[in-house]
N, C-alpha and C. Protein backbone atom coordinates (compact mmCIF):
# COMPACT_ATOMS: atom_id res chain seq x y z
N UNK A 1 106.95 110.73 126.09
CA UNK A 1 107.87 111.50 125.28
C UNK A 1 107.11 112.43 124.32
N UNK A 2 106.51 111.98 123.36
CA UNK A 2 105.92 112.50 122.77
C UNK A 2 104.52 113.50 123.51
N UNK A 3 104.12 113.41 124.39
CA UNK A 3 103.18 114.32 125.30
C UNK A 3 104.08 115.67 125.14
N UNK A 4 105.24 115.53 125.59
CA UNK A 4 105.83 116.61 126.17
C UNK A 4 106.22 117.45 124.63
N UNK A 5 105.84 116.88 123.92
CA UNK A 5 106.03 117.97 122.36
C UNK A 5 104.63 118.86 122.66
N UNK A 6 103.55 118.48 123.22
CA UNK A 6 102.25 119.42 122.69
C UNK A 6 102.60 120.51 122.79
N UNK A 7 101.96 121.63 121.84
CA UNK A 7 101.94 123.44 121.59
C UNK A 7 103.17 123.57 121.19
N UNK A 8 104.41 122.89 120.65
CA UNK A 8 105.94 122.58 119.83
C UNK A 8 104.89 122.05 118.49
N UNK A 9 105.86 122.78 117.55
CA UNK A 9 105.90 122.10 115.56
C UNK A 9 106.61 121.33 116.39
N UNK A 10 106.27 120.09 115.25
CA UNK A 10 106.62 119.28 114.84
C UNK A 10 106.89 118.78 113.21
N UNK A 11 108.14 117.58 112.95
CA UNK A 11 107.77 117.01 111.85
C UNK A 11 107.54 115.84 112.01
N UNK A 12 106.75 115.41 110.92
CA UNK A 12 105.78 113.89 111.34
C UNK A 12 105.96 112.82 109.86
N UNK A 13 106.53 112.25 109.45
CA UNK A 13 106.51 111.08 108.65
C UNK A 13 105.92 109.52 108.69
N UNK A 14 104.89 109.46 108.03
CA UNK A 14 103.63 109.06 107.81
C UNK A 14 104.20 107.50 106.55
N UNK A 15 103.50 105.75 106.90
CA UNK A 15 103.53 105.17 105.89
C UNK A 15 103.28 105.47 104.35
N UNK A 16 104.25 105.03 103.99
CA UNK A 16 103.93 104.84 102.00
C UNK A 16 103.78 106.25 101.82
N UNK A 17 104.16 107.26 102.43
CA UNK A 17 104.32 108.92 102.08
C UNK A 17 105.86 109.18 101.57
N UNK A 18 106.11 109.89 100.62
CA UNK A 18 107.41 110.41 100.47
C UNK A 18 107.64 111.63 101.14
N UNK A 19 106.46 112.54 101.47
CA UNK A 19 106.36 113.88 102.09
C UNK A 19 106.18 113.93 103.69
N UNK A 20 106.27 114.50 103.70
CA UNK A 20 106.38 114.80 105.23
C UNK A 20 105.47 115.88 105.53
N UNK A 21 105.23 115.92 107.36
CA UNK A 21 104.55 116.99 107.66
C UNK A 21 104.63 117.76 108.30
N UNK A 22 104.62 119.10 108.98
CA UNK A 22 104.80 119.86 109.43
C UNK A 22 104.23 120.79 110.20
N UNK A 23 103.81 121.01 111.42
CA UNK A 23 102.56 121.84 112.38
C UNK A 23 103.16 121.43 113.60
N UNK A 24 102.09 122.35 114.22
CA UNK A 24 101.94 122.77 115.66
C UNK A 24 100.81 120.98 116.67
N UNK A 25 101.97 120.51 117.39
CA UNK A 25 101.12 119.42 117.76
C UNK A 25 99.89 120.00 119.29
N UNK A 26 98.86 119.98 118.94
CA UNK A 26 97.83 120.19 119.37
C UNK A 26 97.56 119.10 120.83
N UNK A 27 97.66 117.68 119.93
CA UNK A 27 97.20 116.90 121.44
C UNK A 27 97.71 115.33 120.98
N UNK A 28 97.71 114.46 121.88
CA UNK A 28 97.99 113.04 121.42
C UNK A 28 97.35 112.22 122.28
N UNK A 29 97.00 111.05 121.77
CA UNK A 29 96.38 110.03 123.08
C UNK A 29 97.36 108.81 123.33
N UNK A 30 96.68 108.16 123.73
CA UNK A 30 97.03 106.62 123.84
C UNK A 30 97.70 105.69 123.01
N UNK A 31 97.23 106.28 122.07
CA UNK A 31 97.24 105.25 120.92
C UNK A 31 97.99 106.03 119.80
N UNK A 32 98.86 107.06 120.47
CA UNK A 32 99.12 107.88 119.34
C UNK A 32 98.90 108.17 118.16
N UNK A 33 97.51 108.58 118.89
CA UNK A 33 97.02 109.70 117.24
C UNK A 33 96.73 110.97 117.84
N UNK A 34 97.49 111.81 116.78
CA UNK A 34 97.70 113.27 116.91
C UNK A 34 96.64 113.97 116.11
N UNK A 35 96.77 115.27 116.83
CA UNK A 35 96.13 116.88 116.30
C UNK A 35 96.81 117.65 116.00
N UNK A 36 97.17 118.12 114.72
CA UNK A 36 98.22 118.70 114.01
C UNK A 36 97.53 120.15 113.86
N UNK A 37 97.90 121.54 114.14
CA UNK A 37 97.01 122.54 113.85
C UNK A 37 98.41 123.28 112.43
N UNK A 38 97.80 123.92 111.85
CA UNK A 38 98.61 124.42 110.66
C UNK A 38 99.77 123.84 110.22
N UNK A 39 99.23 122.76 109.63
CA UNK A 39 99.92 121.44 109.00
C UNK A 39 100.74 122.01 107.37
N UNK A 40 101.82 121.65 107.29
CA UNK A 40 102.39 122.11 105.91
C UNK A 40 102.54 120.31 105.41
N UNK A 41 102.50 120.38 104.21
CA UNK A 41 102.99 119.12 103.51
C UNK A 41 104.24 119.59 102.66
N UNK A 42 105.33 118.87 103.29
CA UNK A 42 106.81 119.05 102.18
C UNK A 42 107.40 117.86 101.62
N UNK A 43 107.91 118.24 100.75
CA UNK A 43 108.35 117.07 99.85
C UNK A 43 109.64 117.14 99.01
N UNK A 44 110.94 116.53 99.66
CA UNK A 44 112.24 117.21 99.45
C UNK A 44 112.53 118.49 99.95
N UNK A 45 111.52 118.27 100.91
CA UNK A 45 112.50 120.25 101.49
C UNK A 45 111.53 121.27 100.12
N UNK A 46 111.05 121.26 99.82
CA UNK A 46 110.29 121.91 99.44
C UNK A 46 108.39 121.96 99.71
N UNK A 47 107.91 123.16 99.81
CA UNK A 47 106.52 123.27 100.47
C UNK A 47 105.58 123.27 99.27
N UNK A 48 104.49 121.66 99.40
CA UNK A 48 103.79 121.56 98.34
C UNK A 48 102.46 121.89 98.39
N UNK A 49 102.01 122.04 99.93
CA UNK A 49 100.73 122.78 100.18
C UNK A 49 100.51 122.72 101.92
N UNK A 50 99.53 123.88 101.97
CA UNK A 50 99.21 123.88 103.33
C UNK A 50 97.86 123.03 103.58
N UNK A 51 97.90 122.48 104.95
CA UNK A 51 96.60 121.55 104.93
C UNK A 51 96.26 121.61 105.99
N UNK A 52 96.33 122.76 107.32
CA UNK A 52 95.23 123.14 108.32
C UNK A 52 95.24 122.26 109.27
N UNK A 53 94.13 122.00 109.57
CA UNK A 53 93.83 120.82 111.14
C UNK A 53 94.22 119.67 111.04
N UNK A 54 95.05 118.60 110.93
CA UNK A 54 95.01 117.21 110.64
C UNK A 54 94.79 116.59 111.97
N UNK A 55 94.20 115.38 111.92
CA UNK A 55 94.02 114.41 112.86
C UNK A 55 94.34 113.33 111.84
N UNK A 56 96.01 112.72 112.96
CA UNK A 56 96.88 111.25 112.20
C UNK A 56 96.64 110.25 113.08
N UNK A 57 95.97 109.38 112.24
CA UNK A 57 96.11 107.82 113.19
C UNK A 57 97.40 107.51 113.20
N UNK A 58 97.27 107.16 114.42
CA UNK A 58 99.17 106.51 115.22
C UNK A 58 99.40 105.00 114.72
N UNK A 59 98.79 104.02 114.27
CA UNK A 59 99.82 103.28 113.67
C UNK A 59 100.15 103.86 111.88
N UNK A 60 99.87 104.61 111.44
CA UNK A 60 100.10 105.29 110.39
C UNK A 60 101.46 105.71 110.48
N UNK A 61 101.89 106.37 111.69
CA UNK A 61 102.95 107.44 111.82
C UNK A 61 104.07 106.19 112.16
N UNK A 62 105.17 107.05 111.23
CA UNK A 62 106.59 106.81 111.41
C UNK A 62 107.42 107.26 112.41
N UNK A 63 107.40 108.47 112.60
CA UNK A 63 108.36 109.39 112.92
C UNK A 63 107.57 110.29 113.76
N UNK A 64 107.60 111.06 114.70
CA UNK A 64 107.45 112.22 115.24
C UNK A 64 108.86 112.83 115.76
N UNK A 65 109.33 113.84 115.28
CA UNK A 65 110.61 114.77 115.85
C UNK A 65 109.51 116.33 115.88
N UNK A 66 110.88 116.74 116.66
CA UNK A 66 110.71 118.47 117.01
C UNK A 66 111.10 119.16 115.56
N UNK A 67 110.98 120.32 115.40
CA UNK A 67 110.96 120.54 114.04
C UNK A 67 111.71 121.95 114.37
N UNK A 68 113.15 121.97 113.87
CA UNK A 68 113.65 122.97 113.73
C UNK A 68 114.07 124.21 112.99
């Protein structure tokens, strides 16, 4: 499921985070951990900074949706 998001934003919600994240999913493995390319961090619907390349370890992640 999640394969079929790569080169699609995404939003991604992450443990013990109130913010959320936001980018272009790059790649995923096995073990679902992702490559996030032009990652936004939001927080209430509002944009609190941009943060570029991320690489998320997958038991970290909550959530992966499509990002509309």
């Amino acid at each position: 499921m999640v394969k079929s998001l790569v080169g699609k934003v995404i939003r991604v919600e992450m443990k013990g985070e109130e913010s959320e994240l936001v980018g272009k999913l790059e790649s995923v493995d096995d073990y679902m951990n992702i490559h996030i390319s032009n990652a936004v961090e939001y927080r209430n619907g509002e944009k609190i900074r941009n943060l570029g390349n991320l690489v998320l370890r997958g038991n970290n992640i909550i959530l992966i949706q499509p990002y509309e």
